[in-house]
Protein backbone atom coordinates (compact mmCIF):
# COMPACT_ATOMS: atom_id res chain seq x y z
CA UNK A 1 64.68 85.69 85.75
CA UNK A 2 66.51 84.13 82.73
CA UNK A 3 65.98 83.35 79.12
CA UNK A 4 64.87 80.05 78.85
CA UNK A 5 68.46 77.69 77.50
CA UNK A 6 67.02 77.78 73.64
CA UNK A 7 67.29 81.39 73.62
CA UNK A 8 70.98 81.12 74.93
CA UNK A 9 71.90 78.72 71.94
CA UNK A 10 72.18 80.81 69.01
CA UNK A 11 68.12 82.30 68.37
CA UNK A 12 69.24 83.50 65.37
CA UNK A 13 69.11 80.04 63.82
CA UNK A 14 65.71 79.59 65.23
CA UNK A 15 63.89 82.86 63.86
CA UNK A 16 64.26 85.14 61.56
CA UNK A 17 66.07 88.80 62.37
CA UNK A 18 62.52 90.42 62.63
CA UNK A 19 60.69 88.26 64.08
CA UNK A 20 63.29 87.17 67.11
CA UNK A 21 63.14 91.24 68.17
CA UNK A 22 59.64 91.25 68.09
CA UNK A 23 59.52 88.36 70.05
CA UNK A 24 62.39 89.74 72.54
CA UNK A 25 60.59 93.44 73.06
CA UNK A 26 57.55 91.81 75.17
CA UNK A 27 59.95 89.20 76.47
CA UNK A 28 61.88 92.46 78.14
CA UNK A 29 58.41 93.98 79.38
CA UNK A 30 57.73 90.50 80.64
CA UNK A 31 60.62 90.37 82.71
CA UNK A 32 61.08 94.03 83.78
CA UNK A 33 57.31 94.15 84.81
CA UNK A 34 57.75 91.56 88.04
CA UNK A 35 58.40 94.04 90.74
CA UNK A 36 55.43 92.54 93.07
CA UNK A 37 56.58 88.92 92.88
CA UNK A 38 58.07 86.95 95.35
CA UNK A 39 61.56 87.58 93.39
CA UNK A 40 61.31 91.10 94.24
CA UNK A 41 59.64 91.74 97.94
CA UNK A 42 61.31 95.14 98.95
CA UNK A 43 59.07 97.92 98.28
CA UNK A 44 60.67 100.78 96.47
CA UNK A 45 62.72 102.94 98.48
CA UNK A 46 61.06 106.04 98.16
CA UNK A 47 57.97 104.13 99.27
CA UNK A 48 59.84 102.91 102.58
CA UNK A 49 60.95 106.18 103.21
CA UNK A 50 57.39 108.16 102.75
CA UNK A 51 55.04 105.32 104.02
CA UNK A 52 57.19 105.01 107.20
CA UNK A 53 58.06 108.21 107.68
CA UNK A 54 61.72 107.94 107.94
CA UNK A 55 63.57 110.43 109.88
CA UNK A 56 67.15 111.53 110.46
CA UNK A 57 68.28 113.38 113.71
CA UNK A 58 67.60 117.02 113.89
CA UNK A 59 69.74 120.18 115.48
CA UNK A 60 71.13 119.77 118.57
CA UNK A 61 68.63 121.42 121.32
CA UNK A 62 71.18 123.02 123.72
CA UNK A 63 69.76 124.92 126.74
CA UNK A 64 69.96 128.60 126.62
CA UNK A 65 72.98 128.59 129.64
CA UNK A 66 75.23 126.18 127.75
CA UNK A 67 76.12 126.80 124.35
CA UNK A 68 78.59 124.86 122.02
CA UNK A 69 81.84 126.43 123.20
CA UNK A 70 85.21 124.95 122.28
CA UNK A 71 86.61 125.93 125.02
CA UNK A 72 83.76 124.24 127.24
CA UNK A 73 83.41 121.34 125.40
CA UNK A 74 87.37 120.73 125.90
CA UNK A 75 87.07 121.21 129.49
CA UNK A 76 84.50 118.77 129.60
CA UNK A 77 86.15 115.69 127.82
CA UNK A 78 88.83 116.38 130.31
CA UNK A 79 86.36 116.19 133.29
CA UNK A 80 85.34 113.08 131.14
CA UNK A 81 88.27 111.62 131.42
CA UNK A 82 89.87 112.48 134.80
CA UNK A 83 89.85 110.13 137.66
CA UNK A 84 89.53 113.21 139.93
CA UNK A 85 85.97 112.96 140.16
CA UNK A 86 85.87 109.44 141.95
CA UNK A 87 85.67 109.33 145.54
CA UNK A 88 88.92 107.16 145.67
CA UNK A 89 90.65 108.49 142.26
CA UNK A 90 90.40 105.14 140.87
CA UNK A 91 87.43 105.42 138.31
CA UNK A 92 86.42 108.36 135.90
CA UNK A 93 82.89 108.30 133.85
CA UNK A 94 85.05 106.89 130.86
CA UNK A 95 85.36 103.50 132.87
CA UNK A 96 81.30 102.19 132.54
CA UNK A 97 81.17 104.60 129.13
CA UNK A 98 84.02 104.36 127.23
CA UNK A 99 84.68 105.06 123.16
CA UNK A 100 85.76 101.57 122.41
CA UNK A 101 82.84 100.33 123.56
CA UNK A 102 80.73 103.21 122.07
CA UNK A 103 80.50 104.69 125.39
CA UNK A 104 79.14 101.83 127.48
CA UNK A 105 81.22 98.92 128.89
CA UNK A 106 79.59 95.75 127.27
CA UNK A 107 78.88 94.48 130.91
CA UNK A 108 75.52 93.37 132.07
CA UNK A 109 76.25 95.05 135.20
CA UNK A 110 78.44 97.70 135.63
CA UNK A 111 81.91 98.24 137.57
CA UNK A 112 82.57 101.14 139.53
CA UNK A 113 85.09 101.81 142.49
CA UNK A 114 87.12 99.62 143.24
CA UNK A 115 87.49 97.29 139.97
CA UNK A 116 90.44 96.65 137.58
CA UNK A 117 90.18 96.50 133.42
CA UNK A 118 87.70 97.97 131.42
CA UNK A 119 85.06 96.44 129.49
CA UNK A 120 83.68 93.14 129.61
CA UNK A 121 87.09 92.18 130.79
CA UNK A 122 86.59 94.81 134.16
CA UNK A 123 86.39 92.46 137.25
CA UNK A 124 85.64 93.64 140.62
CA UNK A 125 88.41 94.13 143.33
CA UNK A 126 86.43 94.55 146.67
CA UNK A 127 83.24 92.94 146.38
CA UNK A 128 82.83 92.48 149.96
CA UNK A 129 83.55 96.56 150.56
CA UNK A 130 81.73 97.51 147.09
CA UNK A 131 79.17 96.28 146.03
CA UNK A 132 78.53 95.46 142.18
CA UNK A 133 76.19 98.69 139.95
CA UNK A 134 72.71 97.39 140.11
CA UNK A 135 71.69 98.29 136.11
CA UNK A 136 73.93 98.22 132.76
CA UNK A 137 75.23 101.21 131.71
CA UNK A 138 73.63 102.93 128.82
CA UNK A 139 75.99 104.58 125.84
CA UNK A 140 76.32 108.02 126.02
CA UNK A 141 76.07 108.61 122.50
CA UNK A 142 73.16 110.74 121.36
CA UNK A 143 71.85 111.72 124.74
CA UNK A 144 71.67 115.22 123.42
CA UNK A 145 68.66 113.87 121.91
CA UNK A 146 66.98 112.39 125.21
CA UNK A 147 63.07 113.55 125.42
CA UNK A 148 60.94 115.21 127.97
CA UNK A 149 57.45 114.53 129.50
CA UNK A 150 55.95 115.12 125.80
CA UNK A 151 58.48 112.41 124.02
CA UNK A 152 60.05 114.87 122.15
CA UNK A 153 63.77 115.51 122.25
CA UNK A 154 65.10 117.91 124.46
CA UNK A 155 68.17 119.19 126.48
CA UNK A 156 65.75 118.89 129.40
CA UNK A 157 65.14 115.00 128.55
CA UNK A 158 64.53 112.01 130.79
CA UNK A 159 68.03 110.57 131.99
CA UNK A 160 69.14 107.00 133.44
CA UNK A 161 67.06 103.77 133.22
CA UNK A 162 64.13 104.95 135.76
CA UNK A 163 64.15 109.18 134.62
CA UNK A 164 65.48 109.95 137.78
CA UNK A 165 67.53 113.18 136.55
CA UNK A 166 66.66 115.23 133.62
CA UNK A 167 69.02 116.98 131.44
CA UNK A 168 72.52 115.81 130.66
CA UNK A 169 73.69 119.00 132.87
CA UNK A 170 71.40 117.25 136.02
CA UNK A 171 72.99 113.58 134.87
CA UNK A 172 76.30 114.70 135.16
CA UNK A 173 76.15 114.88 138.97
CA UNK A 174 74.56 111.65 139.68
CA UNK A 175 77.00 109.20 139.39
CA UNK A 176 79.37 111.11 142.10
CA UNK A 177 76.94 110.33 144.86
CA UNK A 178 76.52 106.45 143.93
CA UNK A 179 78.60 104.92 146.63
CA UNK A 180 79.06 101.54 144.17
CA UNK A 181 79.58 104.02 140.96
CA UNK A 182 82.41 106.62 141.76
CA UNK A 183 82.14 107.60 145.49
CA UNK A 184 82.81 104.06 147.00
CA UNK A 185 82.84 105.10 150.53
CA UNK A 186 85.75 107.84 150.45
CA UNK A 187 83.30 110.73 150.91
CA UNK A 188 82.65 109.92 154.56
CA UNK A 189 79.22 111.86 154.23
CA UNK A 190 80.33 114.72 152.72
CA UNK A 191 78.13 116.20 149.78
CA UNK A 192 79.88 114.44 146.71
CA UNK A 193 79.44 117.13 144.28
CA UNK A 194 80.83 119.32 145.92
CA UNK A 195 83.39 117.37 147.15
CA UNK A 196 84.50 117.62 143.52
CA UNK A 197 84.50 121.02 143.23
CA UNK A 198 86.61 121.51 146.03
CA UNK A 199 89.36 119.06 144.11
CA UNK A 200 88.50 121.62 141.09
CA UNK A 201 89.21 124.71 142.53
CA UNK A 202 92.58 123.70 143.95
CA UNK A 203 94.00 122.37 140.61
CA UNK A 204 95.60 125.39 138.64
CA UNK A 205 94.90 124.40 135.80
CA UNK A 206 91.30 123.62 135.93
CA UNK A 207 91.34 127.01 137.48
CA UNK A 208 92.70 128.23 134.05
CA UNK A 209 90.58 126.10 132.32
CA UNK A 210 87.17 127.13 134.01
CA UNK A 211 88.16 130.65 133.41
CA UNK A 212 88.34 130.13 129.42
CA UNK A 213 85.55 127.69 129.56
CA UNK A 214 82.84 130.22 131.26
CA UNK A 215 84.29 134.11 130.37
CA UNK A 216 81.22 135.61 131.38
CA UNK A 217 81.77 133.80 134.78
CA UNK A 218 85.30 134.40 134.93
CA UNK A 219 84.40 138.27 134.26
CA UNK A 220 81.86 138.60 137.26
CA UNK A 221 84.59 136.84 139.60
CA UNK A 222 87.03 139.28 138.19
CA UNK A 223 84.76 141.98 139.51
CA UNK A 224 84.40 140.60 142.81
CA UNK A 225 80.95 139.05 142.46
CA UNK A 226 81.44 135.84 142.63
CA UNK A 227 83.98 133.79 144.64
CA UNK A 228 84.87 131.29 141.98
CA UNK A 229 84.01 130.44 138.29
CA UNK A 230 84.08 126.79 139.26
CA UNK A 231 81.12 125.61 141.04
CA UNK A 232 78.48 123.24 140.91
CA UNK A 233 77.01 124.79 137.62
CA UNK A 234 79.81 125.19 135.56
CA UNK A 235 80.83 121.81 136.58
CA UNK A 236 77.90 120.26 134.92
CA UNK A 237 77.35 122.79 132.43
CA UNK A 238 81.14 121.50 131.27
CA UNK A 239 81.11 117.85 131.58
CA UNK A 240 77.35 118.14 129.85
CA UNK A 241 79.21 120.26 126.77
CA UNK A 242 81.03 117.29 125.82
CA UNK A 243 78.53 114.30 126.19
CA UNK A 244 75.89 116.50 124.52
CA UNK A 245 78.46 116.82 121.36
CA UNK A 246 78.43 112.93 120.96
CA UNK A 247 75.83 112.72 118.41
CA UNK A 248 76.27 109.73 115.42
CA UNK A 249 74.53 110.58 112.01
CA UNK A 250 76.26 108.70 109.62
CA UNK A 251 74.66 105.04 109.80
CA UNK A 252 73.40 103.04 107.10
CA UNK A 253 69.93 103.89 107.98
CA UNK A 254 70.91 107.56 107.91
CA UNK A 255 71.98 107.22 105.21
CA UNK A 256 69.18 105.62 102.87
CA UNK A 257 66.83 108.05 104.38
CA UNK A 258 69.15 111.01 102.93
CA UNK A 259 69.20 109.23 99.42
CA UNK A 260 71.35 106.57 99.04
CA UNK A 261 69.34 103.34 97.96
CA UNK A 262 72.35 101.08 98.20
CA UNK A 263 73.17 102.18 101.72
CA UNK A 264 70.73 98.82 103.15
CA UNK A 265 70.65 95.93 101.69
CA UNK A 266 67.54 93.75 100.52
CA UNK A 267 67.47 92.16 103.72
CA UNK A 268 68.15 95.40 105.85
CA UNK A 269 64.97 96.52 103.81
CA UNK A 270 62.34 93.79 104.51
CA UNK A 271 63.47 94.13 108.16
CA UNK A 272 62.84 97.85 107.81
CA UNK A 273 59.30 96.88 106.68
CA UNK A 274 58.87 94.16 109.38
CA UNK A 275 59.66 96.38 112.00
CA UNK A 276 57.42 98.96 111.31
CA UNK A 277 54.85 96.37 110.73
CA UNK A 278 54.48 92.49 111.71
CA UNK A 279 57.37 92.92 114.55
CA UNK A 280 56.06 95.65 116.09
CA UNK A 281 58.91 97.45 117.38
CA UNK A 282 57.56 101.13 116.32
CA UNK A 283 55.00 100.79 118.59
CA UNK A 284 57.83 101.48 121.29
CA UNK A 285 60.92 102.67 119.09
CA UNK A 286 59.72 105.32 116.71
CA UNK A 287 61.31 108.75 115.42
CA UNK A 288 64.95 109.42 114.21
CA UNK A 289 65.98 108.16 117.86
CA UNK A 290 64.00 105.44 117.94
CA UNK A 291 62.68 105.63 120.63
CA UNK A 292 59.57 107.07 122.11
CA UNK A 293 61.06 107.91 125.79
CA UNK A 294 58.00 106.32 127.76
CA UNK A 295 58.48 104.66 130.72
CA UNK A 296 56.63 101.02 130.24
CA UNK A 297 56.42 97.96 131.96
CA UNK A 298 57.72 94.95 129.51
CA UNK A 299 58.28 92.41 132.30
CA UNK A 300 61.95 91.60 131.28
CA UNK A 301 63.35 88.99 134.12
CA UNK A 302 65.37 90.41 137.17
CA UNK A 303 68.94 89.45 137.43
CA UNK A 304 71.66 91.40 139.77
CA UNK A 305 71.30 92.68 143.06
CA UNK A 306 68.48 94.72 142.68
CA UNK A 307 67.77 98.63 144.24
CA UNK A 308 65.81 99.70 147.19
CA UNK A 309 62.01 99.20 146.96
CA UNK A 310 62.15 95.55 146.99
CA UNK A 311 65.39 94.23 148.17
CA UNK A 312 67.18 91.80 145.49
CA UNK A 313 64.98 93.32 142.72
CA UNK A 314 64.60 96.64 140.67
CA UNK A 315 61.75 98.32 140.00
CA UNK A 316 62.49 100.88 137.81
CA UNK A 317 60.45 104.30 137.38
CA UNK A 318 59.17 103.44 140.83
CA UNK A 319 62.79 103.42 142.30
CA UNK A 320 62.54 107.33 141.48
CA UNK A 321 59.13 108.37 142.16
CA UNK A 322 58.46 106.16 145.09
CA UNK A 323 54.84 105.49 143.11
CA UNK A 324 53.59 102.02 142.83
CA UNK A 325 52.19 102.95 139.72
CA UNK A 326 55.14 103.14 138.01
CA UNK A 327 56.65 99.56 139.56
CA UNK A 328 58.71 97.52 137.01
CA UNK A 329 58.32 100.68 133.85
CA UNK A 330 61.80 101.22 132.35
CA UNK A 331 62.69 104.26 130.06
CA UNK A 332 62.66 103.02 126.14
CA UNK A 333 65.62 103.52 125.32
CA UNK A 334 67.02 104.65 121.48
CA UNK A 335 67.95 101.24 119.21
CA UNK A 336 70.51 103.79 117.30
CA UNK A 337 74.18 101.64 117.77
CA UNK A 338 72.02 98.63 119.89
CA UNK A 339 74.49 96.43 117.75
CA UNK A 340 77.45 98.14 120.04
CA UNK A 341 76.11 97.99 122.91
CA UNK A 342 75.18 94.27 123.87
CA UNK A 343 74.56 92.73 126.58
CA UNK A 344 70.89 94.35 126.59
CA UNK A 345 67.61 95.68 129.02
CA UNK A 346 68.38 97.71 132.32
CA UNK A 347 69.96 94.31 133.83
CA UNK A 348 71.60 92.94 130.74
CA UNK A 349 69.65 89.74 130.90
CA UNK A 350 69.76 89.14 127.02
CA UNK A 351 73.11 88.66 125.69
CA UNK A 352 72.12 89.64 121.94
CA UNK A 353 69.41 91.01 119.65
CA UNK A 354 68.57 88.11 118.61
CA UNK A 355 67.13 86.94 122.10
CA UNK A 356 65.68 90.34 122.93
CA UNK A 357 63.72 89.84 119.75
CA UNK A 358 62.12 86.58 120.33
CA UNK A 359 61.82 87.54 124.02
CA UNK A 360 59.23 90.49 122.67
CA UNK A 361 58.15 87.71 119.73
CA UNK A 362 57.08 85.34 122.60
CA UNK A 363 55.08 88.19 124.28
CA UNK A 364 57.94 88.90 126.71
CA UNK A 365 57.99 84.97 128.23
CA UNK A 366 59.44 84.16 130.19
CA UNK A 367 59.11 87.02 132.37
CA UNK A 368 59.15 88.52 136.03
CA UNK A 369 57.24 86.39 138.06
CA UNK A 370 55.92 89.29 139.35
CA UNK A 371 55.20 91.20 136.35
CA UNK A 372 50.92 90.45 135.50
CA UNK A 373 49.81 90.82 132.15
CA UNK A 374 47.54 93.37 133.58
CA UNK A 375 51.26 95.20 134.41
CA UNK A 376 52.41 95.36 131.21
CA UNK A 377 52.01 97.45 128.01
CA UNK A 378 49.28 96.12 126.39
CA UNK A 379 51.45 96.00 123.03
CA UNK A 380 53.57 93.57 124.01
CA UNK A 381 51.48 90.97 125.34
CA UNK A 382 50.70 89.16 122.16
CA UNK A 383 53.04 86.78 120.61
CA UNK A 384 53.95 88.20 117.03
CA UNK A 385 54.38 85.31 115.27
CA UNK A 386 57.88 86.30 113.23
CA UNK A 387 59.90 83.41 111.73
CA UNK A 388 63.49 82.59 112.29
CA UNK A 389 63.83 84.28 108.98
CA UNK A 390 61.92 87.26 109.87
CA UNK A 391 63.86 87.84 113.38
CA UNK A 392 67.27 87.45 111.30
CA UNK A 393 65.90 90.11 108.86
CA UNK A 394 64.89 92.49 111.72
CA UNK A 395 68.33 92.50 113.31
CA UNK A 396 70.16 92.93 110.72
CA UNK A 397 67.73 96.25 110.03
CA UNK A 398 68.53 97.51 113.98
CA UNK A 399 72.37 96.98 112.82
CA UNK A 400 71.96 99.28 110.06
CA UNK A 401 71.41 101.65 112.99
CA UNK A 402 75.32 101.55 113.72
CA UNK A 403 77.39 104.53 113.71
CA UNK A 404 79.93 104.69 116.66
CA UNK A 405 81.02 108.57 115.50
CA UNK A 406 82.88 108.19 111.69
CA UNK A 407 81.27 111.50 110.73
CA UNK A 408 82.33 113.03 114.12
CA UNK A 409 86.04 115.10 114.72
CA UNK A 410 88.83 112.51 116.23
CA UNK A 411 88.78 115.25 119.12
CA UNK A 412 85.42 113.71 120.62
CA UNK A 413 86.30 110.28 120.30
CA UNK A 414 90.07 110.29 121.16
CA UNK A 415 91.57 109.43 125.13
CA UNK A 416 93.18 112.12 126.20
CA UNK A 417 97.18 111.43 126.94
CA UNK A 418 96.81 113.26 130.05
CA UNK A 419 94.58 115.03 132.46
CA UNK A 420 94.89 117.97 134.88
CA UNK A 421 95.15 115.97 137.78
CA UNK A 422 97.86 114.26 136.54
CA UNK A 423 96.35 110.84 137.49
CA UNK A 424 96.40 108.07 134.32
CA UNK A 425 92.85 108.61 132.00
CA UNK A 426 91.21 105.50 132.03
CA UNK A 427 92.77 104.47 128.34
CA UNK A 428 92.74 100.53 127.89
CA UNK A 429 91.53 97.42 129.37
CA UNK A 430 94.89 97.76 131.87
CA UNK A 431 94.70 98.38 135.98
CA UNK A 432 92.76 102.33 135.28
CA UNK A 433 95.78 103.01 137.98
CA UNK A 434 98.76 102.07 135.90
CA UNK A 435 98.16 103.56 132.39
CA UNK A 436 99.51 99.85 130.84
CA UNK A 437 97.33 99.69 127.07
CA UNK A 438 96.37 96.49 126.40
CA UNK A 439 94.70 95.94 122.78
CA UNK A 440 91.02 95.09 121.79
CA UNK A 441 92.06 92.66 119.42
């Protein structure tokens, strides 16, 4: 609000000294008093904070077996890293969850074996021997915080779109036995996992590295109990050292909630408000990972090649548990860096937030054809009525959710120059065979 134009042409040649103060002083109350008008929507932030009970991310929960070791943690960015661990050599875990794409790939569907690139730029070099990943890859980042069968976070938490593996330590085997993520079809029915630790176990240096990694291990083997400190374990106790490490606390969500009222803007704020509220979205993604880890059925429309229940379609939880209960329920998954991460839902069918929004404003229409409203969570049946100007102001509150790691050491978010294999890490949108960088920009 201004002063009216007289009062910015000389007052003092309209009143009197005296009487232009005591005409000013309510004037200032007047003004200073319009926090509830339309000029002035955002509730205080203390209010936000309290009536929504904002929350930041907690302490890590690390199982009892796997503490934070250095020396572990090292071991397992390596493992990371190292195209050892694919059937053919050609593709490590870094190529569908890599740092510059805040460890996903920015593909609807992912590219394992057998592709060249990384990124949105990977294309597929064998599609008639491999066949394309059925979902899109989730980031990494934060998993430590995954929950368990009670929603709350947990180092035994759900893992992968349909909860098929629990724990990061569980997760980190998965992918070897995936013949279209990193086995191809160079195992020739051999047990992948251990497949890998075979390749382990005759490298020297993982040998050394194994040793310094797991002591206590290395100590027992030393007195002839055990044949080798690398097994199937301390493989996944490693690799699951590093991943559960990647945790991102420094957004501008983060934060406001620890203080700093100029860390969102106005608009970040009424989309804070909206999201809680009219939009909805705490219904599903609630607590300091947004997200409350259900598995729910949201009808989002089927695109790739589908999994195994019904051929040429996916139907998530039920793809694990074999349950028709649980046909077409997908894991909620956190909105902390969702700006990163695009395209979006298990087959990447919405290319940005601002579709996934008015997909869930619409009451999820269009949808599976399949999918009855009788399916679905009974939340997100009903349209929610937001405005254009509402959706913009909710998006812009899930990208105040970004943090790809700047509070985090350069360690966790660096490419190694080299791994123990001595095969090229996957480190830039080159052939991951040839080691060539080529730049984001």
């Amino acid at each position: 609000m201004s002063l009216p134009m007289k009062f910015r042409q000389a007052p003092e040649a309209l009143f009197p000294p005296g009487m232009l103060l005591l005409l000013l002083v309510p004037l200032f109350f007047l003004m200073t008093g319009c926090g509830d008008d339309d000029d002035n929507p955002v509730a205080p932030a203390d209010d936000l904070r309290t009536t929504f009970d904002l929350q930041i991310l907690g302490a890590i929960p690390y199982p009892a077996n796997n503490p934070p070791l250095q020396e572990r943690i090292a071991l397992g960015k390596l493992l990371f890293y190292d195209p050892i661990l694919g059937g053919e050599k050609d593709v490590s875990c870094a190529t569908c969850h890599h740092p510059d794409f805040a460890f996903a790939d920015r593909r609807a569907l992912a590219i394992g074996v057998s592709g060249a690139g990384l990124g949105p730029q990977r294309i597929q070099t064998d599609s008639d021997r491999i066949g394309m990943v059925p979902r899109n890859s989730p980031t990494v980042l934060n998993t430590a915080f995954n929950g368990d069968e009670q929603g709350m976070p947990s180092h035994d938490g759900f893992m992968f779109l349909d909860g098929r593996m629990k724990s990061l330590e569980m997760q980190a085997s998965g992918p070897l036995g995936s013949r279209v993520e990193m086995a191809g079809d160079a195992w020739s029915g051999e047990v992948a996992l251990d497949s890998v630790v075979a390749r382990l176990m005759a490298n020297e240096e993982y040998v050394d590295r194994f040793r310094a990694a797991f002591p206590d291990e290395a100590a027992e083997v030393d007195a002839g109990s055990r044949e080798s400190v690398i097994d199937s374990s301390s493989y996944s106790r490693a690799m699951a050292s590093f991943e559960r490490e990647l945790v991102t606390r420094n957004s501008p969500y983060d934060r406001y909630v620890m203080g700093d009222d100029d860390a969102l803007s106005d608009l970040q704020q009424d989309g804070l408000e909206l999201f809680f509220t009219k939009a909805r979205c705490a219904e599903c993604h609630s607590g300091p990972m947004f997200s409350d880890f259900r598995f729910i059925v949201q009808g989002t429309p089927q695109e790739g090649p589908g999994k195994d229940v019904i051929p040429g379609d996916d139907t998530g939880r039920e793809e694990a548990t074999r349950d028709g209960a649980d046909r077409y329920a997908f894991r909620t998954l956190t909105l902390r860096n969702v700006e990163l991460t695009p395209p979006y839902m298990h087959d990447g069918v919405f290319e940005t937030l601002d579709e996934v929004v008015r997909f869930y404003n619409d009451g999820c229409l269009p949808r599976h054809p399949d999918v009855t409203n009788a399916m679905m969570d009974s939340v997100l049946v009903e349209p929610l009525g937001l405005t254009d100007d509402e959706i913009f102001a909710v998006v812009e509150f899930m990208n105040a959710l970004t943090d790809a790691g700047t509070a985090l050491d350069a360690f966790l978010l660096d490419v190694p120059e080299r791994v123990p294999s001595g095969l090229i890490p996957v480190i830039g949108l080159g052939d991951p065979g040839s080691g060539k960088m080529v730049s984001l920009d």
